[in-house]
PDB file of N, CA and C in Angstrom:
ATOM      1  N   UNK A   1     104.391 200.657 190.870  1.00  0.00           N
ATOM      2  CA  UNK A   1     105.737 200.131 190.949  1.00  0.00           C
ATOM      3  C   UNK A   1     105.674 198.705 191.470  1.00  0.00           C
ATOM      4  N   UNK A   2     106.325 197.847 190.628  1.00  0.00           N
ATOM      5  CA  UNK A   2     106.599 196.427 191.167  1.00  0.00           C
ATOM      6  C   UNK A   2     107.634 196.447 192.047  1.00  0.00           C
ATOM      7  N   UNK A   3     107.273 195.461 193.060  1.00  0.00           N
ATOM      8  CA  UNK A   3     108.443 194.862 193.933  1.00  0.00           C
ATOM      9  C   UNK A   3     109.103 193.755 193.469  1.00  0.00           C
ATOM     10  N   UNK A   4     110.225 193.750 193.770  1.00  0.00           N
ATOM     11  CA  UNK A   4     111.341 192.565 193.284  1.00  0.00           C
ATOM     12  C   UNK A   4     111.302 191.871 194.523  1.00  0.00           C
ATOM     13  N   UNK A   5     111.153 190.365 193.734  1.00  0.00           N
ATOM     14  CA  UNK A   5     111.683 189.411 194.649  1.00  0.00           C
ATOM     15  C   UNK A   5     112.876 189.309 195.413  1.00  0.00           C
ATOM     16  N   UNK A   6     112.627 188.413 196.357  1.00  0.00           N
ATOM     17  CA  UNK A   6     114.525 188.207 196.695  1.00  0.00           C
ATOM     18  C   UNK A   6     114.580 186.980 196.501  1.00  0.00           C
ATOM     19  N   UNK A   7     115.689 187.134 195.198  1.00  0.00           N
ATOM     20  CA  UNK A   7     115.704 185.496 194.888  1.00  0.00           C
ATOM     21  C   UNK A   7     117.537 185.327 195.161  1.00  0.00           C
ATOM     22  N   UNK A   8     117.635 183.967 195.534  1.00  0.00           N
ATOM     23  CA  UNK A   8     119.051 183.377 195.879  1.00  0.00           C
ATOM     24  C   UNK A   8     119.500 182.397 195.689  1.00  0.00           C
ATOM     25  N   UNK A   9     120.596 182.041 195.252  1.00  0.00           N
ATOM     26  CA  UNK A   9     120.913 180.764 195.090  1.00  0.00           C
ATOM     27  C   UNK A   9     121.006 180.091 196.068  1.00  0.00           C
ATOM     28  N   UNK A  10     120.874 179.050 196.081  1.00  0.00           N
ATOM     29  CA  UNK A  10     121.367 177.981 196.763  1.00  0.00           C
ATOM     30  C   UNK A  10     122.855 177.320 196.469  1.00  0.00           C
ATOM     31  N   UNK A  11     123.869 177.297 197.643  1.00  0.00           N
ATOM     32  CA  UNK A  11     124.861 176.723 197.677  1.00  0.00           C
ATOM     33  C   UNK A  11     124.730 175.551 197.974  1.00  0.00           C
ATOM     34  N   UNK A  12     123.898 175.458 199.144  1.00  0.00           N
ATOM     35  CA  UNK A  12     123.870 173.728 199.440  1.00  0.00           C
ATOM     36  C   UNK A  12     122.841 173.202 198.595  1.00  0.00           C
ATOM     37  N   UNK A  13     122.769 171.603 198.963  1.00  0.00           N
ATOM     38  CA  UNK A  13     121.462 171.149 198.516  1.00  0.00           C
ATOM     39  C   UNK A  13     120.723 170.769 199.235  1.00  0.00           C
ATOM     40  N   UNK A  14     119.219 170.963 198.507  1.00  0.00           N
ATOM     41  CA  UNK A  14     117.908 170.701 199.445  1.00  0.00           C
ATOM     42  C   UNK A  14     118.274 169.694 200.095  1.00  0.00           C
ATOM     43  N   UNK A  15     118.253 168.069 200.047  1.00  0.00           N
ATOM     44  CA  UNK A  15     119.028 167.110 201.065  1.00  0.00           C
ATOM     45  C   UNK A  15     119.864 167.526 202.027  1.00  0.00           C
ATOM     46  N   UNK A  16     120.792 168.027 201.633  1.00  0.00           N
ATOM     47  CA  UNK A  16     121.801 168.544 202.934  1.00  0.00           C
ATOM     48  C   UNK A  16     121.435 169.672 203.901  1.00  0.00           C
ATOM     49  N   UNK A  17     119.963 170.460 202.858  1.00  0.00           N
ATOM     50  CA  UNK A  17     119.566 171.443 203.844  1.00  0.00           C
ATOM     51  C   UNK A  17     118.569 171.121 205.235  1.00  0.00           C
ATOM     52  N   UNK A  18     118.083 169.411 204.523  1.00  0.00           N
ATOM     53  CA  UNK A  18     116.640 169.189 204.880  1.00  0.00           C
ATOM     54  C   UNK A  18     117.548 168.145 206.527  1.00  0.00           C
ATOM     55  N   UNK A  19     118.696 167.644 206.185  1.00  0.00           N
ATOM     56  CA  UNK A  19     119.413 166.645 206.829  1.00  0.00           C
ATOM     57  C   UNK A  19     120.323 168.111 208.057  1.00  0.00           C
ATOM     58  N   UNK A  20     120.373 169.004 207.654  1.00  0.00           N
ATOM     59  CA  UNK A  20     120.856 169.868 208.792  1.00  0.00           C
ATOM     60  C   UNK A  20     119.807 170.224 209.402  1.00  0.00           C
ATOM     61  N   UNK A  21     118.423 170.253 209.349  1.00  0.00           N
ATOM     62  CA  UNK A  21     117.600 170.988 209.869  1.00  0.00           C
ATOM     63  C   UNK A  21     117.049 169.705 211.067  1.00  0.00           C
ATOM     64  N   UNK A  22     117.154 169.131 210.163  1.00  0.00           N
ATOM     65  CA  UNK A  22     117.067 167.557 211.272  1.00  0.00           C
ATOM     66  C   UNK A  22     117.482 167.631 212.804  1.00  0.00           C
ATOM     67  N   UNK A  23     118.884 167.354 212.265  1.00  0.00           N
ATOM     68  CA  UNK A  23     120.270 167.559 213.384  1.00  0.00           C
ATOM     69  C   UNK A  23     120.000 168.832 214.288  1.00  0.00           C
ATOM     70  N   UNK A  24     120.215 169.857 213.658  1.00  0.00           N
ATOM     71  CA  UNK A  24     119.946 170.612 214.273  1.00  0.00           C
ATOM     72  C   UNK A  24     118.508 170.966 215.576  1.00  0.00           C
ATOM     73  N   UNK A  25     117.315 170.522 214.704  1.00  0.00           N
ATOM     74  CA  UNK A  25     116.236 169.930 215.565  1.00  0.00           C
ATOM     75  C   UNK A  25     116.543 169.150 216.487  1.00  0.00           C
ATOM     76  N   UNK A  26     117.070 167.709 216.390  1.00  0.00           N
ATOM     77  CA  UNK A  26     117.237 166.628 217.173  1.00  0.00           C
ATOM     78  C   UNK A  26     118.561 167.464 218.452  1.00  0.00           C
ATOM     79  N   UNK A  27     119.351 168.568 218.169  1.00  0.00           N
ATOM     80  CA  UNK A  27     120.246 168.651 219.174  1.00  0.00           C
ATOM     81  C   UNK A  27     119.881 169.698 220.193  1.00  0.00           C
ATOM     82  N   UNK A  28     118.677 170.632 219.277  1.00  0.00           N
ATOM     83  CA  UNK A  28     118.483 171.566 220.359  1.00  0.00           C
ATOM     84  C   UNK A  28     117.335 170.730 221.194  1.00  0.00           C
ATOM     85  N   UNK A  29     116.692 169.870 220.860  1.00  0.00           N
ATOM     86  CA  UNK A  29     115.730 168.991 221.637  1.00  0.00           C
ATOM     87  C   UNK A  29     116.275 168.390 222.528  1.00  0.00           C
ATOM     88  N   UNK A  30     117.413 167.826 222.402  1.00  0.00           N
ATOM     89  CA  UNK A  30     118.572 167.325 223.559  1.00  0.00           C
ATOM     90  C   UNK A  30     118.614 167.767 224.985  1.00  0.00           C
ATOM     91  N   UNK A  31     118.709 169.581 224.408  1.00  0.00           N
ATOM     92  CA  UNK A  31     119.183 170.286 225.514  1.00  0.00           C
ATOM     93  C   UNK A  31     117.909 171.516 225.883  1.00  0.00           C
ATOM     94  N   UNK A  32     116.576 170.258 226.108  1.00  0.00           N
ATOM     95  CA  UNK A  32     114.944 171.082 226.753  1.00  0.00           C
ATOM     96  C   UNK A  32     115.117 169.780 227.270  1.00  0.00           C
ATOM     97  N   UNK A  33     114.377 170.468 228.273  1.00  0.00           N
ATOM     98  CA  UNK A  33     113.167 169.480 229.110  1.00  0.00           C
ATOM     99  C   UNK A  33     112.220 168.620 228.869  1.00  0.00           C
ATOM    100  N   UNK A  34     111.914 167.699 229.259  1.00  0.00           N
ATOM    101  CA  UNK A  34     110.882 167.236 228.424  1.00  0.00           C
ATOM    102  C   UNK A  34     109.712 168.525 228.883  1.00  0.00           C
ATOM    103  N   UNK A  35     109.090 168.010 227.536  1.00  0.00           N
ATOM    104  CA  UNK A  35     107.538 169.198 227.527  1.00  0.00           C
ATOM    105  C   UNK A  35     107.176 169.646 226.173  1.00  0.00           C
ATOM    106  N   UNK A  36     106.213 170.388 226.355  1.00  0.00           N
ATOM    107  CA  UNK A  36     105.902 170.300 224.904  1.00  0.00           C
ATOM    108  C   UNK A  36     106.919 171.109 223.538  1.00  0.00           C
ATOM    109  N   UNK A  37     107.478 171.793 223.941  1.00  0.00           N
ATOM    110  CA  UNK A  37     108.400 172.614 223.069  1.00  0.00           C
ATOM    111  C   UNK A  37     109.686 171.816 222.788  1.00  0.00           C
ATOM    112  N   UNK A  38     110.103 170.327 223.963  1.00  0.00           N
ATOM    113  CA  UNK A  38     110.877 169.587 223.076  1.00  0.00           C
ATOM    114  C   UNK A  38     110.182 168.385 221.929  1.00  0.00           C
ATOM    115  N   UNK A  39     109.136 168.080 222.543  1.00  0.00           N
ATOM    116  CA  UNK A  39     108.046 167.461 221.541  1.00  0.00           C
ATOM    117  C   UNK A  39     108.001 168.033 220.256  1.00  0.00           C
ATOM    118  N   UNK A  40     107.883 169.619 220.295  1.00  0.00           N
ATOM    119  CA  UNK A  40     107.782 170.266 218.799  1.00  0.00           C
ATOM    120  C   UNK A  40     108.954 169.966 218.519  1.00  0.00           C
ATOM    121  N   UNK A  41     110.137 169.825 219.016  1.00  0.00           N
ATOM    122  CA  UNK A  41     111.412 169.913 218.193  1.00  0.00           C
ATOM    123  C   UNK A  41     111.637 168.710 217.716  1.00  0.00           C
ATOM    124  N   UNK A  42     111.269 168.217 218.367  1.00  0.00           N
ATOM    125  CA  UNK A  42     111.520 166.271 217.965  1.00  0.00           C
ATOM    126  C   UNK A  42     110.712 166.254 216.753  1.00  0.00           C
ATOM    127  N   UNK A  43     109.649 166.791 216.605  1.00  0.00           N
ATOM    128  CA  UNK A  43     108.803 166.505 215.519  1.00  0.00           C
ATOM    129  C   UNK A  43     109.528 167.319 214.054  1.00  0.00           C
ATOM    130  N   UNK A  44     109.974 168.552 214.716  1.00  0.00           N
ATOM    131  CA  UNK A  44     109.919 168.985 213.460  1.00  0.00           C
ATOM    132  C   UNK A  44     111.281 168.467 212.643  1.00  0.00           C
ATOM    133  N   UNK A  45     111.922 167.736 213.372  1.00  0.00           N
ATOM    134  CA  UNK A  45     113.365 166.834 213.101  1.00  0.00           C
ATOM    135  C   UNK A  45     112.842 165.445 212.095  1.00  0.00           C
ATOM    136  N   UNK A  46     111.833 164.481 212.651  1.00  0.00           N
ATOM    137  CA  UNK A  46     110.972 163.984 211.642  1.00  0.00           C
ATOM    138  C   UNK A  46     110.328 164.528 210.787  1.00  0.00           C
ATOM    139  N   UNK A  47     109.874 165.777 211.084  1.00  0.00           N
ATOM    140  CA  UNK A  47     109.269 166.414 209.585  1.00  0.00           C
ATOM    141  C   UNK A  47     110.423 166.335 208.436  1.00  0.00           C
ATOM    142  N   UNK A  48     111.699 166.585 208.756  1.00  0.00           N
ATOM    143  CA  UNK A  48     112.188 166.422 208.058  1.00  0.00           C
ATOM    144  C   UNK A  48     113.263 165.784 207.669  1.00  0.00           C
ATOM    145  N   UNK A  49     112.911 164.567 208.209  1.00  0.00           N
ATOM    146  CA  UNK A  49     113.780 162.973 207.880  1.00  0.00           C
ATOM    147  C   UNK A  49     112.250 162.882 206.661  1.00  0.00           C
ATOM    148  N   UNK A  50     111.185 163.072 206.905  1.00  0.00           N
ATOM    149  CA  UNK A  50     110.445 161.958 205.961  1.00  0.00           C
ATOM    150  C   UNK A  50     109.998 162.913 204.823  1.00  0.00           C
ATOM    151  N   UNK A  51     110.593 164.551 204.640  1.00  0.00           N
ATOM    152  CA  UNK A  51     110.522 165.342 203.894  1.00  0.00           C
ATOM    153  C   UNK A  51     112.052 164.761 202.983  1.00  0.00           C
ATOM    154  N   UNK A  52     113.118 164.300 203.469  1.00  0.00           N
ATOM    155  CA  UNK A  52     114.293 164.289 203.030  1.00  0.00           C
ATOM    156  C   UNK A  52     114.070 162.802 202.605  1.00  0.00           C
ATOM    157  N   UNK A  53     113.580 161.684 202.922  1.00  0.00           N
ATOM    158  CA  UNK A  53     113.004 160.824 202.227  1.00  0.00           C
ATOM    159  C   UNK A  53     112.278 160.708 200.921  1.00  0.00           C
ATOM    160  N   UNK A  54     110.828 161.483 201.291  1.00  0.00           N
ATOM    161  CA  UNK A  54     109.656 161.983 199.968  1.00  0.00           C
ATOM    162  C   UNK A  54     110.896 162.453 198.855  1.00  0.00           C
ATOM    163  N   UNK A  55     111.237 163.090 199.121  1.00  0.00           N
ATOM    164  CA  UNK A  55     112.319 164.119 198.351  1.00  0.00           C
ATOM    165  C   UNK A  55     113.274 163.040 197.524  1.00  0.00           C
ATOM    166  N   UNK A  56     113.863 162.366 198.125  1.00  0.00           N
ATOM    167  CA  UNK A  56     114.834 161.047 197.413  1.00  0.00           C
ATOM    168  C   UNK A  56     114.040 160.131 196.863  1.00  0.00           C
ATOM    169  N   UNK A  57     112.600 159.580 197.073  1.00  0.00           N
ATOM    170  CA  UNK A  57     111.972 158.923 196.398  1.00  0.00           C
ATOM    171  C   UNK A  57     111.395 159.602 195.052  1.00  0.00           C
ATOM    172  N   UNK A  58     111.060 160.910 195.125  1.00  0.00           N
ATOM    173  CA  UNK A  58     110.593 161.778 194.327  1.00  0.00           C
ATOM    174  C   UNK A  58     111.826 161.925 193.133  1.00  0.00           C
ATOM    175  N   UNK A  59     112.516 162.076 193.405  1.00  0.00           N
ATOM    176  CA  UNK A  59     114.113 162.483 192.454  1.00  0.00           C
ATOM    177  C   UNK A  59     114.655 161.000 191.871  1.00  0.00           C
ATOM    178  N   UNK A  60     114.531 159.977 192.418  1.00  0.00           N
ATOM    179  CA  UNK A  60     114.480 158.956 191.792  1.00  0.00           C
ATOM    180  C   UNK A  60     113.779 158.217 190.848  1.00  0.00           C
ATOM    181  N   UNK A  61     114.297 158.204 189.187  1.00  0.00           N
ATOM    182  CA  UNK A  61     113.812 157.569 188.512  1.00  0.00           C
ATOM    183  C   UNK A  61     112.606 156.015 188.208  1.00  0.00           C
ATOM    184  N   UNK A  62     111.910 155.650 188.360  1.00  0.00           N
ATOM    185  CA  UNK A  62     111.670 153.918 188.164  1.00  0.00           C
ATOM    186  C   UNK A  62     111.395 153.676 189.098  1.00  0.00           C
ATOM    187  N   UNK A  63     111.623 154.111 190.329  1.00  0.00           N
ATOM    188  CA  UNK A  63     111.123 153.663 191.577  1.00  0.00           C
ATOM    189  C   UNK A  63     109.659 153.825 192.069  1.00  0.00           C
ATOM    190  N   UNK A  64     109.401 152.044 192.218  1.00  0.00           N
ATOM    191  CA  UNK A  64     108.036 152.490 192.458  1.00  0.00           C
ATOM    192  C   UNK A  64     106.972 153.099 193.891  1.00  0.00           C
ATOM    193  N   UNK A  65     106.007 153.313 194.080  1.00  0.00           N
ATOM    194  CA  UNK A  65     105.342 153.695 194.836  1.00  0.00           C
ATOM    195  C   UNK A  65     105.627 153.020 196.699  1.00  0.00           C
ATOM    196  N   UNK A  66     106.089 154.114 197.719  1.00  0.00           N
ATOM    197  CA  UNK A  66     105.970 153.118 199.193  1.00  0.00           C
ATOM    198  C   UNK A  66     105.059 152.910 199.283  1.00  0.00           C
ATOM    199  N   UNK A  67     104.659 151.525 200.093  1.00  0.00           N
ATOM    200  CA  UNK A  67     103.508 151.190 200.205  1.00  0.00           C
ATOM    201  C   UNK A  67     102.918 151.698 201.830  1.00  0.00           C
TER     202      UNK A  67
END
């Protein structure tokens, strides 16, 4: 017997998903201490500013390579 995926749509879009995950990162980092678990949060808030970047350069036509 095969298992079925769980597949779902998406209502939002990847950008808006990648730009909440941000925010959301950057606000619960707000409210830690410094230490290393707000460090991870800070980071993973840039993970995905420059994932939500790649992503807009990628989807854009003609545009050439960042240097």
């Amino acid at each position: 017997m095969t298992k079925k995926r769980n597949r779902r749509k998406q209502t939002v879009s990847f950008d808006d998903r990648l730009q909440q995950a941000a925010s959301d990162a950057r606000q619960a980092a707000v409210n830690l201490p410094q230490g290393h678990e707000r460090d991870g949060m800070l980071q993973r808030a840039r993970q995905a500013e420059m994932a939500r970047r790649i992503n807009g350069w990628l989807a854009s036509p003609g545009q050439p390579m960042p240097k």
